[in-house]
PDB file of N, CA and C in Angstrom:
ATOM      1  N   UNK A   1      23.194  29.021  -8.438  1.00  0.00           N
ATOM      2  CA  UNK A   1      22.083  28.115  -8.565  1.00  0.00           C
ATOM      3  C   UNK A   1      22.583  26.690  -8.338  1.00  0.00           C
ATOM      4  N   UNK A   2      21.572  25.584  -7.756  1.00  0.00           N
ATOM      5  CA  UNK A   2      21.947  24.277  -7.595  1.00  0.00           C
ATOM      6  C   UNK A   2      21.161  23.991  -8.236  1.00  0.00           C
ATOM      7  N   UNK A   3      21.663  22.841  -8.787  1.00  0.00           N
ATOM      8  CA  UNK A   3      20.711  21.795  -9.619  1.00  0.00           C
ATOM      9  C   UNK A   3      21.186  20.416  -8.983  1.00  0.00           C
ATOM     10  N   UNK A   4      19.972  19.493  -9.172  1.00  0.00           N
ATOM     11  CA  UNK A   4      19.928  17.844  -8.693  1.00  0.00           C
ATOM     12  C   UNK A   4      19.362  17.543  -9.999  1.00  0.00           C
ATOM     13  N   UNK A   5      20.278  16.575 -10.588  1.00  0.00           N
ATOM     14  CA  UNK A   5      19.902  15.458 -12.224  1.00  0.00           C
ATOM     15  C   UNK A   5      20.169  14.039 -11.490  1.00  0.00           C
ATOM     16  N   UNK A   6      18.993  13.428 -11.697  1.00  0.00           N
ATOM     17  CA  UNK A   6      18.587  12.088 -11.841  1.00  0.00           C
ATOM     18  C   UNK A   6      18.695  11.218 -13.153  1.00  0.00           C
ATOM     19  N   UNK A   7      19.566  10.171 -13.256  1.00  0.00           N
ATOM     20  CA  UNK A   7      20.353   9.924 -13.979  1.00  0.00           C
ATOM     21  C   UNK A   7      19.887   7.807 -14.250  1.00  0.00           C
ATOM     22  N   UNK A   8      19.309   7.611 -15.261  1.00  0.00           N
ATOM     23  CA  UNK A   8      19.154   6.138 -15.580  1.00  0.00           C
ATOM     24  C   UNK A   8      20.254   5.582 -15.043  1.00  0.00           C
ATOM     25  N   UNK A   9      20.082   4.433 -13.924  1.00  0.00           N
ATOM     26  CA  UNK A   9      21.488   3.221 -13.913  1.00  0.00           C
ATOM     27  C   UNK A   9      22.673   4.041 -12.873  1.00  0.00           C
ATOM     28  N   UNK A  10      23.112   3.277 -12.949  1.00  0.00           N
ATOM     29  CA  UNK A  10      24.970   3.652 -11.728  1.00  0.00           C
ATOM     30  C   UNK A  10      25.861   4.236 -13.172  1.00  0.00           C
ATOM     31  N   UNK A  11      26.215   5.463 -12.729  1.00  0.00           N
ATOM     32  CA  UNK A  11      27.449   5.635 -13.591  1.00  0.00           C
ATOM     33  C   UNK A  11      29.139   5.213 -12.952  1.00  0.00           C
ATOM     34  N   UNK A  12      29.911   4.915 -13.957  1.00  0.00           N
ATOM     35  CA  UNK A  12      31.397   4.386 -13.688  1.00  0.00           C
ATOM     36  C   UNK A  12      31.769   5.452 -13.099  1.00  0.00           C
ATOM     37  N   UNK A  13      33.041   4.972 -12.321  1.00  0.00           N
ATOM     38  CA  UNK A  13      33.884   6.266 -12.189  1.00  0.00           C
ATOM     39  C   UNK A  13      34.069   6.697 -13.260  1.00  0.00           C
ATOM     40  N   UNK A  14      34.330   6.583 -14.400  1.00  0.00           N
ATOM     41  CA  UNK A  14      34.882   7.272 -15.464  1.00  0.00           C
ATOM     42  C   UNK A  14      33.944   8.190 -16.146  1.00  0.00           C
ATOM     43  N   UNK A  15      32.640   7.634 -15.952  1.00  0.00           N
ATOM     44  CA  UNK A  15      31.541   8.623 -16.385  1.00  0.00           C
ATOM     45  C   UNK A  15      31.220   9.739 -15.792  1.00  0.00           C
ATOM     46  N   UNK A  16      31.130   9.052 -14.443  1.00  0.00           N
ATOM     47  CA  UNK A  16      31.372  10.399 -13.314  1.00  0.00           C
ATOM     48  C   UNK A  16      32.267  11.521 -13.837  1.00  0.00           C
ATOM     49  N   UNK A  17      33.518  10.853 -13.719  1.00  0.00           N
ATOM     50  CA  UNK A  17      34.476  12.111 -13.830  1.00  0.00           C
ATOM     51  C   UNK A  17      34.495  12.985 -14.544  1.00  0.00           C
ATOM     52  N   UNK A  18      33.601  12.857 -16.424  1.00  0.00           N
ATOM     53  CA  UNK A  18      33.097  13.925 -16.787  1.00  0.00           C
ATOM     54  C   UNK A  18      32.308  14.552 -15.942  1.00  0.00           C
ATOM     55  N   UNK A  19      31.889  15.026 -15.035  1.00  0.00           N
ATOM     56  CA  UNK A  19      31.225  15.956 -14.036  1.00  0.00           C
ATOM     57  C   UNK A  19      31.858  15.980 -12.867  1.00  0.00           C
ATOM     58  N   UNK A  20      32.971  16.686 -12.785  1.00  0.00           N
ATOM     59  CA  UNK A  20      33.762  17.119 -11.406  1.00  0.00           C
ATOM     60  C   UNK A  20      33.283  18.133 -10.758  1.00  0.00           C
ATOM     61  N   UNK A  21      32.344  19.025 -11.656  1.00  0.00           N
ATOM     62  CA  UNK A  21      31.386  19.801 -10.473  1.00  0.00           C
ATOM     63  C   UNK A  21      30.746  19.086  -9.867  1.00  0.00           C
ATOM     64  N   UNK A  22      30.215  18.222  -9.737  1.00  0.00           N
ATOM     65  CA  UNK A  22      29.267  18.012  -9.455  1.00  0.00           C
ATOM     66  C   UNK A  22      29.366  16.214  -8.203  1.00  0.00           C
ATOM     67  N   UNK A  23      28.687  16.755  -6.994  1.00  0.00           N
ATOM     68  CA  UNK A  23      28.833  15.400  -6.448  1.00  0.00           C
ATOM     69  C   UNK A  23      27.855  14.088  -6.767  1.00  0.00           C
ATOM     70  N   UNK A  24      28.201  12.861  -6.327  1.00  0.00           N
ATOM     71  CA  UNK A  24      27.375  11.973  -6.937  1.00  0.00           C
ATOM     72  C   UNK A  24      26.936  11.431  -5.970  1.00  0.00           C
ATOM     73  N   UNK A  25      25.597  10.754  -5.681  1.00  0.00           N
ATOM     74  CA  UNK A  25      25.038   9.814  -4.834  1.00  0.00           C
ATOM     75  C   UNK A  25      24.199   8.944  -5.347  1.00  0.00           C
ATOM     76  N   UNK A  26      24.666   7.357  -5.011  1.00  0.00           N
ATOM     77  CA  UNK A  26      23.844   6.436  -5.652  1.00  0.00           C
ATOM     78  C   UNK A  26      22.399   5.919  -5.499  1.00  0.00           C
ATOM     79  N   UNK A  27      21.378   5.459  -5.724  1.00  0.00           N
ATOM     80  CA  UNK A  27      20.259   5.403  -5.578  1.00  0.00           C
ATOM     81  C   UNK A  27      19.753   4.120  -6.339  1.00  0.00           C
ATOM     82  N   UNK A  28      18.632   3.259  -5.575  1.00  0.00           N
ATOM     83  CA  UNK A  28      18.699   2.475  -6.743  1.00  0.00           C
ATOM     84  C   UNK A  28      17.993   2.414  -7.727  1.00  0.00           C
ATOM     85  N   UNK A  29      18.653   1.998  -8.700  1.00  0.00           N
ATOM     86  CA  UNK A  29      18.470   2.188 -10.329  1.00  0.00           C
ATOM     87  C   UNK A  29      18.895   3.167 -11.076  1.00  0.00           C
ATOM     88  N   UNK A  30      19.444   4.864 -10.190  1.00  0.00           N
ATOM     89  CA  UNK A  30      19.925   5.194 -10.594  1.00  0.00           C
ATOM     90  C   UNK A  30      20.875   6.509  -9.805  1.00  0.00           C
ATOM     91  N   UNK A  31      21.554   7.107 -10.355  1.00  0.00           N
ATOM     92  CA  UNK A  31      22.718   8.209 -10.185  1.00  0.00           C
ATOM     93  C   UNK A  31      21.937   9.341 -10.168  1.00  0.00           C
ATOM     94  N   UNK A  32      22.405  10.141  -9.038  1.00  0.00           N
ATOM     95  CA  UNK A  32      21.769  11.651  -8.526  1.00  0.00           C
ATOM     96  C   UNK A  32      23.348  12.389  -8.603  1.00  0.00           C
ATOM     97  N   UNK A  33      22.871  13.152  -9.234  1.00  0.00           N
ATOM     98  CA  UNK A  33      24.552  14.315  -9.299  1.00  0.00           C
ATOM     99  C   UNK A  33      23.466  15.731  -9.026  1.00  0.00           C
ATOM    100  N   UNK A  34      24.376  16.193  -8.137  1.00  0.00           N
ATOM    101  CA  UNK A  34      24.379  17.526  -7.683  1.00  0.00           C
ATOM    102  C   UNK A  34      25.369  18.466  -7.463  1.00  0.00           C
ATOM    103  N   UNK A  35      24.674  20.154  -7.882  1.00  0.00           N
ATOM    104  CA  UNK A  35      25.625  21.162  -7.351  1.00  0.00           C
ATOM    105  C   UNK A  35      25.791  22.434  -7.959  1.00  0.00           C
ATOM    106  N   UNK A  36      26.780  23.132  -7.465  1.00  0.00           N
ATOM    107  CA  UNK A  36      26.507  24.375  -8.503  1.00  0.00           C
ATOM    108  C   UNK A  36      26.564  24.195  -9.917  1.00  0.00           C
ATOM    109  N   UNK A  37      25.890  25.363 -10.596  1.00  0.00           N
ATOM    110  CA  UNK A  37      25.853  25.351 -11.963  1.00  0.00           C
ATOM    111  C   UNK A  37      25.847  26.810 -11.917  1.00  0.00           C
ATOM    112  N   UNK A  38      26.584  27.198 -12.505  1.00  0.00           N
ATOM    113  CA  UNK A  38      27.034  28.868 -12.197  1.00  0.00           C
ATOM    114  C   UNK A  38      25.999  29.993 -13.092  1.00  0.00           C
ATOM    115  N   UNK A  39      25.585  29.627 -13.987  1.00  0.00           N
ATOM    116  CA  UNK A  39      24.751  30.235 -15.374  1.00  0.00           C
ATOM    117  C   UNK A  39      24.219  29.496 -16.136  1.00  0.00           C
ATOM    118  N   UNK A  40      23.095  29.876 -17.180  1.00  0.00           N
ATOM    119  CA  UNK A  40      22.360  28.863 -18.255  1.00  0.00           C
ATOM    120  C   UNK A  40      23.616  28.752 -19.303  1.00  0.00           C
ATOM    121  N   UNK A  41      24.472  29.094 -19.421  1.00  0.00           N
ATOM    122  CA  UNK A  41      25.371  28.193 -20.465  1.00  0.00           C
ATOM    123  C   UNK A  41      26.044  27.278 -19.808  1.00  0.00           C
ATOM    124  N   UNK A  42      26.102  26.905 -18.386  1.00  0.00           N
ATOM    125  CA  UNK A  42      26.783  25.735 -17.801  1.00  0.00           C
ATOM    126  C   UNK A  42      25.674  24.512 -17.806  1.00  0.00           C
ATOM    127  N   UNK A  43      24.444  25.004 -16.779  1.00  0.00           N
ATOM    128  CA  UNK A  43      23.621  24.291 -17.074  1.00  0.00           C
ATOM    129  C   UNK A  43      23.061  23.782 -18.707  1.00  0.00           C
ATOM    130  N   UNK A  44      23.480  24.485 -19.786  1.00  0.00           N
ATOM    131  CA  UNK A  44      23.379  23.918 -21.095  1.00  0.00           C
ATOM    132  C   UNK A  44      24.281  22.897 -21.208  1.00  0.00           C
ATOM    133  N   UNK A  45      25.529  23.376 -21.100  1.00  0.00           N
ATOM    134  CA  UNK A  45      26.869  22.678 -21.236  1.00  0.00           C
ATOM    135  C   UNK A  45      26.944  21.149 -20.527  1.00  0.00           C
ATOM    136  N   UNK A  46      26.164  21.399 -19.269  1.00  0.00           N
ATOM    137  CA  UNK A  46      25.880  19.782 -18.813  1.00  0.00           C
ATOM    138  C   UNK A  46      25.214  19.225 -19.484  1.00  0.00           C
ATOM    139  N   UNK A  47      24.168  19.419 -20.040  1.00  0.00           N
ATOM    140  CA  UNK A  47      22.789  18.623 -20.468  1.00  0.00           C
ATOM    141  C   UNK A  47      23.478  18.276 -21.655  1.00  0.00           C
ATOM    142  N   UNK A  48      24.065  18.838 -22.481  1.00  0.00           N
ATOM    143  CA  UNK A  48      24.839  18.566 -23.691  1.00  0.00           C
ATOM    144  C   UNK A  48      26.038  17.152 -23.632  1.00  0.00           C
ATOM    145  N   UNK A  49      26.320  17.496 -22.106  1.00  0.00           N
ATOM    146  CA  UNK A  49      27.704  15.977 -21.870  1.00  0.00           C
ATOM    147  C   UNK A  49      26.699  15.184 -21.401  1.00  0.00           C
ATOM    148  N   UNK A  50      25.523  15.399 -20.977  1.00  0.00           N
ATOM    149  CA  UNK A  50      24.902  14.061 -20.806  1.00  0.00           C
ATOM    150  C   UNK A  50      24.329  13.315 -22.112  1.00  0.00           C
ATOM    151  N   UNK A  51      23.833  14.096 -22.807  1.00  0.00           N
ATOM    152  CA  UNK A  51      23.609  13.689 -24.179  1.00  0.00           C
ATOM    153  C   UNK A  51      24.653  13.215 -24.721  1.00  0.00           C
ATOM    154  N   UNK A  52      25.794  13.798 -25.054  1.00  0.00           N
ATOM    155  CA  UNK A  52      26.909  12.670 -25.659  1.00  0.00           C
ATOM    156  C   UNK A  52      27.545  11.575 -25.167  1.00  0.00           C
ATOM    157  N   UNK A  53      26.881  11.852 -23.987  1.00  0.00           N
ATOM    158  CA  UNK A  53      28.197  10.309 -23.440  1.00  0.00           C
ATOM    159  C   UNK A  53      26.202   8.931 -23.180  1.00  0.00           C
ATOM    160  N   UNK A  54      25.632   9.759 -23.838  1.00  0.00           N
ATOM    161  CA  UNK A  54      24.067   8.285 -23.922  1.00  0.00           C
ATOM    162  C   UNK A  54      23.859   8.533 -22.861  1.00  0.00           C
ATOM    163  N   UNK A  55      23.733   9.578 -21.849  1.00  0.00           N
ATOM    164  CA  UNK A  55      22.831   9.263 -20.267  1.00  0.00           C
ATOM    165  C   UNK A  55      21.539   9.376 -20.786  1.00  0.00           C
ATOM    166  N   UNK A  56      20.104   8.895 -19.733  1.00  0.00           N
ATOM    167  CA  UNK A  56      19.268   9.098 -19.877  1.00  0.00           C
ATOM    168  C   UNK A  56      19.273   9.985 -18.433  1.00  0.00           C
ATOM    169  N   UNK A  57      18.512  11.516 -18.212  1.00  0.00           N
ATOM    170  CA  UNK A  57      18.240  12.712 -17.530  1.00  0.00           C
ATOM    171  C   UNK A  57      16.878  11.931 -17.424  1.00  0.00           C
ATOM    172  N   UNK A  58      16.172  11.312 -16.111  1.00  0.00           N
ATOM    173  CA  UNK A  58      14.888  11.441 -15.728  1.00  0.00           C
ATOM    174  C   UNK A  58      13.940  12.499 -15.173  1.00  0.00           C
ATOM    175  N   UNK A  59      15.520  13.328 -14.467  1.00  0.00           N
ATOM    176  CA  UNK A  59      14.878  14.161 -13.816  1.00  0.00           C
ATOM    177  C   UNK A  59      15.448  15.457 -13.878  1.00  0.00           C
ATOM    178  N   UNK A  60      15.448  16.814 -13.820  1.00  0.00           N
ATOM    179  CA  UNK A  60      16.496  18.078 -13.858  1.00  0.00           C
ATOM    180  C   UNK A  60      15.692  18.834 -12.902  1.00  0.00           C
ATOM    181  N   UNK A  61      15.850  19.618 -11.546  1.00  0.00           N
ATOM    182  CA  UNK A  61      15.907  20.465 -10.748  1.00  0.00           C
ATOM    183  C   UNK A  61      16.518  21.521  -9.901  1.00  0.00           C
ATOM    184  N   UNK A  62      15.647  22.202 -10.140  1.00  0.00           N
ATOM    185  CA  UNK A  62      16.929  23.652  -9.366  1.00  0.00           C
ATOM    186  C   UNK A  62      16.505  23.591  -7.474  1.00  0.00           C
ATOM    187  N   UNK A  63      17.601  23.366  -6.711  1.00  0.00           N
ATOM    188  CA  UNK A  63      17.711  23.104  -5.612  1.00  0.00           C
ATOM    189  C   UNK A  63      17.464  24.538  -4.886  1.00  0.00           C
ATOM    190  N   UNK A  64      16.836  24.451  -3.887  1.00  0.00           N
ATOM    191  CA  UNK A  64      16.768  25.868  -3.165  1.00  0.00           C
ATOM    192  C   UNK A  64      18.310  26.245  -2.368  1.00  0.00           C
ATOM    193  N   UNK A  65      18.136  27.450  -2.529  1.00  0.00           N
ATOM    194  CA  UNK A  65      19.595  27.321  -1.669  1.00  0.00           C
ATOM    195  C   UNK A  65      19.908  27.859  -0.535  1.00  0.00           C
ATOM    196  N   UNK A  66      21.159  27.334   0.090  1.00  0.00           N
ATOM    197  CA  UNK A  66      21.025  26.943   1.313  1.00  0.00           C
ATOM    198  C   UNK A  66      21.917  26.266   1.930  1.00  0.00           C
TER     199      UNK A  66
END
């Protein structure tokens, strides 16, 4: 499965790098990370590091694949 999260603001490199699955593209106002997410405990497991490190998630979608 792919997922695309839309993300409040530019994240640092350093914020990024908690998500090495995942690639990043900037946008303005805010950060688009995409990519695999292998199962619902990964996709949990993200939503959980976005919550601790204060992101705001505007958006969460599963990408067709392809």
């Amino acid at each position: 499965m792919r997922y695309e999260f839309r993300v409040t603001g530019r994240l640092s490199a350093a914020v990024a790098g908690a998500f090495p699955e995942l690639d990043k593209v900037l946008a303005p106002g805010q950060t688009l990370l995409f990519g695999q997410v292998t199962d619902e405990a990964h996709l949990y497991g993200l939503l959980l590091r976005f919550q601790d490190l204060g992101l705001h998630v505007v958006e969460m979608r599963r990408l067709p694949e392809g």
